[in-house]
N, C-alpha and C. Protein backbone atom coordinates (compact mmCIF):
# COMPACT_ATOMS: atom_id res chain seq x y z
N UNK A 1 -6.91 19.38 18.10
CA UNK A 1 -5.72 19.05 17.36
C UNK A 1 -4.73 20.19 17.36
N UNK A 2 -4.94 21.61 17.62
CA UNK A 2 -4.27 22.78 17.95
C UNK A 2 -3.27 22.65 19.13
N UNK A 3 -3.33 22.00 19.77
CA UNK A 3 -2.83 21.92 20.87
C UNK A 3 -1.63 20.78 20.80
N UNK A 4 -1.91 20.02 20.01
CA UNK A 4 -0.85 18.40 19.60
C UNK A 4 0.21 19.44 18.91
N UNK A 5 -0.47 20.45 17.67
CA UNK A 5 0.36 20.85 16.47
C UNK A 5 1.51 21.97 17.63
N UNK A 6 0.99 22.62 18.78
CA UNK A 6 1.82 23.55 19.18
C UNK A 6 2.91 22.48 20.00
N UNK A 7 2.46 21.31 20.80
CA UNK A 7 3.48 20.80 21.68
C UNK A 7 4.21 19.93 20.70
N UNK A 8 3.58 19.69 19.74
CA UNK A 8 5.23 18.99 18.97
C UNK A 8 6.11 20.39 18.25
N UNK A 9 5.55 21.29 17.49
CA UNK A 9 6.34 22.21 17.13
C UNK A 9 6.98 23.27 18.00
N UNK A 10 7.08 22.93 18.94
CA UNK A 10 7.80 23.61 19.78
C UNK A 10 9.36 23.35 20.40
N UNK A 11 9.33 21.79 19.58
CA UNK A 11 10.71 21.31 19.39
C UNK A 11 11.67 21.26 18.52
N UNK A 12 13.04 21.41 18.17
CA UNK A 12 13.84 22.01 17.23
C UNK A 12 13.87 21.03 15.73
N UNK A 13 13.54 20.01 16.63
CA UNK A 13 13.40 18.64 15.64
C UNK A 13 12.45 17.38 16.15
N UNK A 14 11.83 17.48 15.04
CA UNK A 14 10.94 16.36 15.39
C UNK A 14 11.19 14.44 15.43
N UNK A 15 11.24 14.15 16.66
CA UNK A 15 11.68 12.91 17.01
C UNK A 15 11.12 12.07 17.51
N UNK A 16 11.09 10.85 18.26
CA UNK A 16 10.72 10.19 18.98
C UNK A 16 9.86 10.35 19.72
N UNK A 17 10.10 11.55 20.98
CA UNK A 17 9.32 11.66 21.82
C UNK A 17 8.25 12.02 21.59
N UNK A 18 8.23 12.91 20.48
CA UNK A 18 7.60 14.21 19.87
C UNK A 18 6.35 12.94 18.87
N UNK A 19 6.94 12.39 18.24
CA UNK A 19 6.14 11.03 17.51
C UNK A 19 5.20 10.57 18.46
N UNK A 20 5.93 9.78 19.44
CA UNK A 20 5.22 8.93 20.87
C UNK A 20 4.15 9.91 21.32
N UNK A 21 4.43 11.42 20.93
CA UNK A 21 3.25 11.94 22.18
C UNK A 21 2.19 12.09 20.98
N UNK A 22 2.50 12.28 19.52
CA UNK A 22 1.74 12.65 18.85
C UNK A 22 0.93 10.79 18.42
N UNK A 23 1.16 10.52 18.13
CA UNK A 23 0.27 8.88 18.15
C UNK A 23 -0.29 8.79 19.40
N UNK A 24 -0.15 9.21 20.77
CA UNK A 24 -1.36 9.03 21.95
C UNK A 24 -1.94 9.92 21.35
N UNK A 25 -1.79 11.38 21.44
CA UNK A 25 -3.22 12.27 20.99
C UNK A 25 -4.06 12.51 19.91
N UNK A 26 -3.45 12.12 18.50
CA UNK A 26 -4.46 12.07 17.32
C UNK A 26 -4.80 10.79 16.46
N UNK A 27 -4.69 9.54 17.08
CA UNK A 27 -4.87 8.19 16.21
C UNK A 27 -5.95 7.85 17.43
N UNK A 28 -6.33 6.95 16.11
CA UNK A 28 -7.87 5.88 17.46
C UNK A 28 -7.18 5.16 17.93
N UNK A 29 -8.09 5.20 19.14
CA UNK A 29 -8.00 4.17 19.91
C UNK A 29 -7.27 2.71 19.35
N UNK A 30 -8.71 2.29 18.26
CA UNK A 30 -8.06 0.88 17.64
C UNK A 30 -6.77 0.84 17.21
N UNK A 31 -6.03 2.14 16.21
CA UNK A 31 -5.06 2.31 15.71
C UNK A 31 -3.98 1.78 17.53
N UNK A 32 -4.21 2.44 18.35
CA UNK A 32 -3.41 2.49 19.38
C UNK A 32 -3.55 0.86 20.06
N UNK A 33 -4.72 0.28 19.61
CA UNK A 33 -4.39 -1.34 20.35
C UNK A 33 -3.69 -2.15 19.42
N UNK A 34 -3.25 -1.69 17.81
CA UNK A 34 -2.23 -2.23 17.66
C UNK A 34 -0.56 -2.83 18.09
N UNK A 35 -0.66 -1.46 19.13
CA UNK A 35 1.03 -1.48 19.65
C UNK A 35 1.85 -1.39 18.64
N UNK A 36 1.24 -0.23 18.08
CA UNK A 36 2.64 -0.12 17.13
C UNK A 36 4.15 0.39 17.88
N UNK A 37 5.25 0.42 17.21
CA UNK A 37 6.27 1.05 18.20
C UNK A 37 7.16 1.74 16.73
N UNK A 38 7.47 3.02 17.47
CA UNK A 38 8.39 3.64 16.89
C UNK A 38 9.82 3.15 16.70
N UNK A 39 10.12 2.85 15.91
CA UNK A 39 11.79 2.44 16.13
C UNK A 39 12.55 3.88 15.82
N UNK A 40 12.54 4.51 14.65
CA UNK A 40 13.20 5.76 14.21
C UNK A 40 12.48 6.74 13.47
N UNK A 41 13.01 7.85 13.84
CA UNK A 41 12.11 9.04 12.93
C UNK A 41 13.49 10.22 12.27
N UNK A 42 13.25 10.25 11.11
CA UNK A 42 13.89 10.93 10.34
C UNK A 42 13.51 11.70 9.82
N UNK A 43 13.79 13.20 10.77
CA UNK A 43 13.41 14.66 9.98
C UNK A 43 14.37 15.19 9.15
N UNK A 44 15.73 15.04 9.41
CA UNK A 44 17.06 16.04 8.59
C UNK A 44 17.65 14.83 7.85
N UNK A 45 17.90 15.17 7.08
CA UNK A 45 19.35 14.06 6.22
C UNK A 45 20.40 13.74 7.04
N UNK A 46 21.04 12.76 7.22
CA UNK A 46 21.49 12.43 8.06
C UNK A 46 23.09 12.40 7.64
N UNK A 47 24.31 12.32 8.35
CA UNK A 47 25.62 12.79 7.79
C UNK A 47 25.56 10.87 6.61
N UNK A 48 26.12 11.28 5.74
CA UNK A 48 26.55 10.51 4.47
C UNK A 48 25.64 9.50 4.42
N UNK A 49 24.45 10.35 3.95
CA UNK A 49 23.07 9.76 3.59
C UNK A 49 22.65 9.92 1.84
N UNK A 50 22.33 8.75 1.16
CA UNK A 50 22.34 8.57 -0.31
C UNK A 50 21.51 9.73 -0.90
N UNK A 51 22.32 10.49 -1.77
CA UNK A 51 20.81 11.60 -2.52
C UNK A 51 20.23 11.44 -2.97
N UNK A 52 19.42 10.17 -2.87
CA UNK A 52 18.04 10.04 -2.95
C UNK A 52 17.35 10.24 -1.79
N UNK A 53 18.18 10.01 -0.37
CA UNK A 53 17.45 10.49 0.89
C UNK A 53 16.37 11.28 1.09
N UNK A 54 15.18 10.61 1.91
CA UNK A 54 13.89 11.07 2.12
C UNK A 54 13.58 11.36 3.25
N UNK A 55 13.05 12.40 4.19
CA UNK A 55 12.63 11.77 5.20
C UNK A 55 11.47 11.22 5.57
N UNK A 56 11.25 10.47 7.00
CA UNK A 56 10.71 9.10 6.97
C UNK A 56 10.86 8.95 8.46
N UNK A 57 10.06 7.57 8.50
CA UNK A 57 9.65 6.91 9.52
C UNK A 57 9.83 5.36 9.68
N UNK A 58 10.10 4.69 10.78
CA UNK A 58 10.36 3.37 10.74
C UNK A 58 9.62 2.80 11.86
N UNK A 59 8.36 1.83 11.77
CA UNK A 59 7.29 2.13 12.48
C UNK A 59 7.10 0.25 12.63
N UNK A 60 7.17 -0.27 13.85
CA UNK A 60 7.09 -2.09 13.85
C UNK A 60 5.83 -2.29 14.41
N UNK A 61 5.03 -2.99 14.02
CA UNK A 61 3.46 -4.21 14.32
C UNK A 61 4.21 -5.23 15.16
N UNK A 62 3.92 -5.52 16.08
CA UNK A 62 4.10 -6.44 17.10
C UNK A 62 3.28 -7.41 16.53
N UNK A 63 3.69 -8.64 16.09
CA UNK A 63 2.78 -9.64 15.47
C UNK A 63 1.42 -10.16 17.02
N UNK A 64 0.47 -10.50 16.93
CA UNK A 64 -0.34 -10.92 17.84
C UNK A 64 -1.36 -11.85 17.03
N UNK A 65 -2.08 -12.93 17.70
CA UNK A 65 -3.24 -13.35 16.85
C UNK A 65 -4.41 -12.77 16.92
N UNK A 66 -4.39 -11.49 17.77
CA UNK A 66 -5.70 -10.36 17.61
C UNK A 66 -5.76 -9.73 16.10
N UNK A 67 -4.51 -9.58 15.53
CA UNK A 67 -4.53 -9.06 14.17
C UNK A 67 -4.27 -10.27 13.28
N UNK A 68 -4.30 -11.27 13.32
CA UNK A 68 -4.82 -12.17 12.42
C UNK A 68 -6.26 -12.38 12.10
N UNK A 69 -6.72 -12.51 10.45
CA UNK A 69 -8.19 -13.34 9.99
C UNK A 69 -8.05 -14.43 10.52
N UNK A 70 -6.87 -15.45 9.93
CA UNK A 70 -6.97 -17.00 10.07
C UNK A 70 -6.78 -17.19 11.02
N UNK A 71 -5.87 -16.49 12.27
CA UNK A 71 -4.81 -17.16 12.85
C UNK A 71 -3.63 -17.26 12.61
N UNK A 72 -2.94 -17.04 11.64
CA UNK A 72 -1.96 -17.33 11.33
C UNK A 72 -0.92 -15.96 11.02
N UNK A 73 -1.70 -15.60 9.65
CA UNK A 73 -1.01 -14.40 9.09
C UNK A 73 -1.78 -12.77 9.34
N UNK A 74 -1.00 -11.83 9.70
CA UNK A 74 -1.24 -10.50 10.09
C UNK A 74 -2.51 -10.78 8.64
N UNK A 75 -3.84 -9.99 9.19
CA UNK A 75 -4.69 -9.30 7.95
C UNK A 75 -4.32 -8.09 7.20
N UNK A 76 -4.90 -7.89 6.15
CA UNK A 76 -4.64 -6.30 5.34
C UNK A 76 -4.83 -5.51 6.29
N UNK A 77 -5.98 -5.71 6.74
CA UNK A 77 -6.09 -3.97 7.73
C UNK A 77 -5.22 -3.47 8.17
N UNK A 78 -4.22 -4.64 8.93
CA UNK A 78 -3.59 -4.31 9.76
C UNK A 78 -2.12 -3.48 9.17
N UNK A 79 -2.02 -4.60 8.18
CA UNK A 79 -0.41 -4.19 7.58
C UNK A 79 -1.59 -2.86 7.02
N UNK A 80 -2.52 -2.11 6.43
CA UNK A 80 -2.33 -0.79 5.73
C UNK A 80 -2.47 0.19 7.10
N UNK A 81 -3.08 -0.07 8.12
CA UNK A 81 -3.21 0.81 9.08
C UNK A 81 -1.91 1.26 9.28
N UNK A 82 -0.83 0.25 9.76
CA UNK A 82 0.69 0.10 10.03
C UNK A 82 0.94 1.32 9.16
N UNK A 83 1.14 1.16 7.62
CA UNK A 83 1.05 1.71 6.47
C UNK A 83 1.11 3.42 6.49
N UNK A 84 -0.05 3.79 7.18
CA UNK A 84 -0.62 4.73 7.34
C UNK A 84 -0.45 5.96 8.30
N UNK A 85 -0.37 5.11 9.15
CA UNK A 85 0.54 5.63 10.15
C UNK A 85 1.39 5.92 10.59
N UNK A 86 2.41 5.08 9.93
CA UNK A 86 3.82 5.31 9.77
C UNK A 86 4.18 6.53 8.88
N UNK A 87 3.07 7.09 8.03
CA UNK A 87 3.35 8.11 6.66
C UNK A 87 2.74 9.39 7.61
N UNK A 88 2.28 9.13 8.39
CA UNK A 88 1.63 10.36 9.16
C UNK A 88 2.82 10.77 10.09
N UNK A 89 3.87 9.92 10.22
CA UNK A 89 4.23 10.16 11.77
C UNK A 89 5.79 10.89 10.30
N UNK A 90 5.87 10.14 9.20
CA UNK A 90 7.40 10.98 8.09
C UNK A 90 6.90 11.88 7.76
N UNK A 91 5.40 12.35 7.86
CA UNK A 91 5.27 13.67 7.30
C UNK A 91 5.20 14.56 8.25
N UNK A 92 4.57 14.45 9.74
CA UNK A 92 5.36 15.12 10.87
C UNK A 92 6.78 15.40 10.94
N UNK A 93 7.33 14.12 10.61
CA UNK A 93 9.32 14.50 10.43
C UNK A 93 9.35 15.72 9.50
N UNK A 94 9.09 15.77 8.27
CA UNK A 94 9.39 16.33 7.01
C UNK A 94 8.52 17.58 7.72
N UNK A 95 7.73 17.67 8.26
CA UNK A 95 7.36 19.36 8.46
C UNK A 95 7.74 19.64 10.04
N UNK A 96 8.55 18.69 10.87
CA UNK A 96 8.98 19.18 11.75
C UNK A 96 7.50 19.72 13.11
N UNK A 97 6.74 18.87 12.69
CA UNK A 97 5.79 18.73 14.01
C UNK A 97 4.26 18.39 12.63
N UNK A 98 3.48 18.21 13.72
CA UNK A 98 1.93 17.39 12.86
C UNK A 98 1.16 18.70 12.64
N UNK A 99 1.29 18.22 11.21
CA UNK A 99 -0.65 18.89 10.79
C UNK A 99 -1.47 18.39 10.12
N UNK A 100 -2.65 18.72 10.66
CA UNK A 100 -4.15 18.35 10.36
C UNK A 100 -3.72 17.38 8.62
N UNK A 101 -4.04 16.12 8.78
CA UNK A 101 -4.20 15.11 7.18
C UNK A 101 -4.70 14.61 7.16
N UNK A 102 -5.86 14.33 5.75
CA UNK A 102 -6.18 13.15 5.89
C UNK A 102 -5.71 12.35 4.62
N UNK A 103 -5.99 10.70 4.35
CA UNK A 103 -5.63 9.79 3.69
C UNK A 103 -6.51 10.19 2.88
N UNK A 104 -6.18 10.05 1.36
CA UNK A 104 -6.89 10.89 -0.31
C UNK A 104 -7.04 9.55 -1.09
N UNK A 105 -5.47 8.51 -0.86
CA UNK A 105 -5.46 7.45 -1.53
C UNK A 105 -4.32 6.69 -0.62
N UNK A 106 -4.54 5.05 -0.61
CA UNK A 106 -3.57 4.55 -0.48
C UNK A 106 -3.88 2.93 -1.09
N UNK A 107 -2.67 2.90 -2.07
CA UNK A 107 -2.97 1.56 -2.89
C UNK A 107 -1.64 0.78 -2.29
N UNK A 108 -2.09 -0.52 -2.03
CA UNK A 108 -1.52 -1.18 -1.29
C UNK A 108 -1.17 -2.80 -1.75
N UNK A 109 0.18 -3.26 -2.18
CA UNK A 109 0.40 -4.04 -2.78
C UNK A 109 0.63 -5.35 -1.59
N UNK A 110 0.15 -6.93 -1.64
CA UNK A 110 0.60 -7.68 -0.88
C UNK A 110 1.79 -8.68 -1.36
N UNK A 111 2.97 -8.69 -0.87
CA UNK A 111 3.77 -9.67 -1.34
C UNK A 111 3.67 -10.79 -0.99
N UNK A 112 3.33 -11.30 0.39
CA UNK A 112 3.51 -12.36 1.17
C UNK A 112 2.98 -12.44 2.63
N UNK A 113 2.18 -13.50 2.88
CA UNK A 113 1.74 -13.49 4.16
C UNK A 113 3.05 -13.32 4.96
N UNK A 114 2.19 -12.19 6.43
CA UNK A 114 3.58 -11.84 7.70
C UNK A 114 3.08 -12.59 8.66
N UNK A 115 3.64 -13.48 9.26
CA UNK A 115 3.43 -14.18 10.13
C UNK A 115 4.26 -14.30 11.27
N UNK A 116 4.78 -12.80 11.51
CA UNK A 116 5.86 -12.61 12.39
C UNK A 116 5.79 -10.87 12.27
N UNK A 117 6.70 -10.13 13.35
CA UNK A 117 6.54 -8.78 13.69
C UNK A 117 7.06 -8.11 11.75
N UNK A 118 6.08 -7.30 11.22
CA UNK A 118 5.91 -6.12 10.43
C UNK A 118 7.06 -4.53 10.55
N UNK A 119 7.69 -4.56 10.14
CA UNK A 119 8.52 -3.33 10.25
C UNK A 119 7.65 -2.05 8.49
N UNK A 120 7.29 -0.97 9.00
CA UNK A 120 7.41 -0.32 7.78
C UNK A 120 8.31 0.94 7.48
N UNK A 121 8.94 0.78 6.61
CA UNK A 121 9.75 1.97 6.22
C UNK A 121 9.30 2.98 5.65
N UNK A 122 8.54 4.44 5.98
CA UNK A 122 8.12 5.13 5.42
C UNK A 122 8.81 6.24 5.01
N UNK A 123 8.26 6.36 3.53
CA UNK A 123 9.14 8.01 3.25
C UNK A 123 8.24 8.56 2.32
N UNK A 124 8.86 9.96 2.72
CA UNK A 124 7.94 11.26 2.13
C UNK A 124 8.69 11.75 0.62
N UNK A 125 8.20 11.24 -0.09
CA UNK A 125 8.19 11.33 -1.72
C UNK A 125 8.44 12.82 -1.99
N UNK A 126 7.14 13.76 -2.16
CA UNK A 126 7.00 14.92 -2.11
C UNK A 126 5.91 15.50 -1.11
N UNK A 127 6.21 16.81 -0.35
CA UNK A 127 5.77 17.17 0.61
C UNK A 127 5.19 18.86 -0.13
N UNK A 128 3.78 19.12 -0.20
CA UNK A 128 3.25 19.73 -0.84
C UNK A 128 2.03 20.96 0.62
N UNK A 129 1.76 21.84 0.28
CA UNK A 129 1.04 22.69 0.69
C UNK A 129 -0.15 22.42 1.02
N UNK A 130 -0.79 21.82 0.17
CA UNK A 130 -1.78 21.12 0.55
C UNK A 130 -2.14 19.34 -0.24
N UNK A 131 -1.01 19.04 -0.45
CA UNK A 131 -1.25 17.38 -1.16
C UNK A 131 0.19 17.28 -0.61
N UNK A 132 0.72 15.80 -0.06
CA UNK A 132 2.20 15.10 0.43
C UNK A 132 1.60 13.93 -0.62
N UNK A 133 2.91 13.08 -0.87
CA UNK A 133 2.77 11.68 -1.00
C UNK A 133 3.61 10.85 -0.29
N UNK A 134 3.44 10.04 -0.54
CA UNK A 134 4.81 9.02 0.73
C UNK A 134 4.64 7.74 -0.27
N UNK A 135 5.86 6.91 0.30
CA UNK A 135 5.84 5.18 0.14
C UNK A 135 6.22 4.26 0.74
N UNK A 136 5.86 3.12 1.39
CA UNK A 136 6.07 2.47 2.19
C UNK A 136 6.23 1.25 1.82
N UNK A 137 7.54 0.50 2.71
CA UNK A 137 7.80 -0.89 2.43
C UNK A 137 7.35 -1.35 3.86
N UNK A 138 7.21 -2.92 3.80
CA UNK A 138 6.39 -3.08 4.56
C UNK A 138 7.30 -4.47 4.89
N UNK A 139 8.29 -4.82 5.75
CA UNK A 139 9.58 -5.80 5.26
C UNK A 139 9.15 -6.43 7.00
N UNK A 140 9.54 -7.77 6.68
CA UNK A 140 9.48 -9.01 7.85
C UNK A 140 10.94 -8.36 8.77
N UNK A 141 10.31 -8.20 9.80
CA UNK A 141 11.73 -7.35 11.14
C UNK A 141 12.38 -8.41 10.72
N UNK A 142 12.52 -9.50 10.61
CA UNK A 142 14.22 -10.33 11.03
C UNK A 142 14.50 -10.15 10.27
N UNK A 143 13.83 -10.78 8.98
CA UNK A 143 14.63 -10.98 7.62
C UNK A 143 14.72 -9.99 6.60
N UNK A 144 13.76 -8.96 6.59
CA UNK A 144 13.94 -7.65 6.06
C UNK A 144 13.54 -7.91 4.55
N UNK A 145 13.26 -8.60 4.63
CA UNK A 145 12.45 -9.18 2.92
C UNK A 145 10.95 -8.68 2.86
N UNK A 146 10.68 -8.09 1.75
CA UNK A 146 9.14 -7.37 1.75
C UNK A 146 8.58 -7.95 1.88
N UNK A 147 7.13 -7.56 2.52
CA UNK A 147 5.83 -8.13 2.85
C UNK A 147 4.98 -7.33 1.65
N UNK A 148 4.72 -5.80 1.87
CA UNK A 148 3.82 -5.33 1.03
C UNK A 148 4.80 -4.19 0.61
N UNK A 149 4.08 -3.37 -0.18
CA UNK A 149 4.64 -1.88 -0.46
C UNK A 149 3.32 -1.36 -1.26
N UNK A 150 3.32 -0.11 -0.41
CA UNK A 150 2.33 1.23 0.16
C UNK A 150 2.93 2.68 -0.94
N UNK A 151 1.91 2.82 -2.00
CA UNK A 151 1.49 4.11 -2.13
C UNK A 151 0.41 5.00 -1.38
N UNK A 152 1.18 6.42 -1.07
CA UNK A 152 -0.20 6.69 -0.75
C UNK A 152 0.09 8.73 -0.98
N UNK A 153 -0.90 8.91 -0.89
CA UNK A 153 -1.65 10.57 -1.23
C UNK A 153 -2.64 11.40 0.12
N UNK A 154 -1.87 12.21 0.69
CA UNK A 154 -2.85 12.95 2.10
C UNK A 154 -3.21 14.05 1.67
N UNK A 155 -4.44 14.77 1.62
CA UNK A 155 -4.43 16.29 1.95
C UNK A 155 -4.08 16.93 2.90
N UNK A 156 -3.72 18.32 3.31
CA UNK A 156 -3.31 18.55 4.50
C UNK A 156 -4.12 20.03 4.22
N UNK A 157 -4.45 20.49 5.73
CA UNK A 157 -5.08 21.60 6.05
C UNK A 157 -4.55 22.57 6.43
């Protein structure tokens, strides 16, 4: 994992590419047959951005019936993995390349079966020395209406 933390921090800002290379080298496998896709990564505040501005991550589930129980609707796993990952990739933003975390807590609310592609909006609450928190909405890509929303708590090393 020494080796992920030097080739992303070796960039001025942590972005996209820097995301993309870090999800091939430190997530499982399974995590990776999701197909998740990066849409945006937000390390700096951005010009005439609300001061509540966080930075964050914006992370889409390709709907499939491999991640359905029934058939029908995405399962939990899937939307908290989504969840999870997406908070790993805003707390890379917020420290400007990855370090060593793991998940401490994540409580996870369901609004509504997704039965179509998952977008999650992640942001980094407070970013701590050795404890971050984040929160995540978890909103239907077309219609942008919530699915779930994600607390969660990492240690970091």
């Amino acid at each position: 994992m020494g080796e992920v933390h030097q080739l992303v921090t070796s960039e001025p800002s942590f972005g996209l590419q820097a995301a993309g290379r870090l999800m091939t080298k430190i997530f499982a496998p399974w995590v990776l047959d999701l197909a998740l896709l990066i849409e945006s990564v937000e390390p700096i505040r951005p010009p005439g951005a609300l001061p509540d501005w966080q930075p964050g991550a914006i992370v889409r589930l390709p709907f499939s019936k491999k991640i359905c129980s029934d058939g029908r609707a995405v399962c939990g796993q899937a939307l908290m993995a989504l969840a999870d990952s997406a908070m790993v990739i805003a707390c890379s933003a917020a420290w400007n390349g990855y370090r060593p975390m793991n998940t401490i807590d994540q409580t996870t609310h369901f609004l509504r079966p997704a039965t179509f592609d998952v977008v999650a909006d992640a942001r980094v609450v407070r970013i701590g020395r050795n404890t971050s928190f984040g929160r995540v909405m978890l909103l239907g890509a077309a219609d942008k209406r919530p699915v779930g929303m994600v607390a969660s708590a990492y240690s970091t090393q």
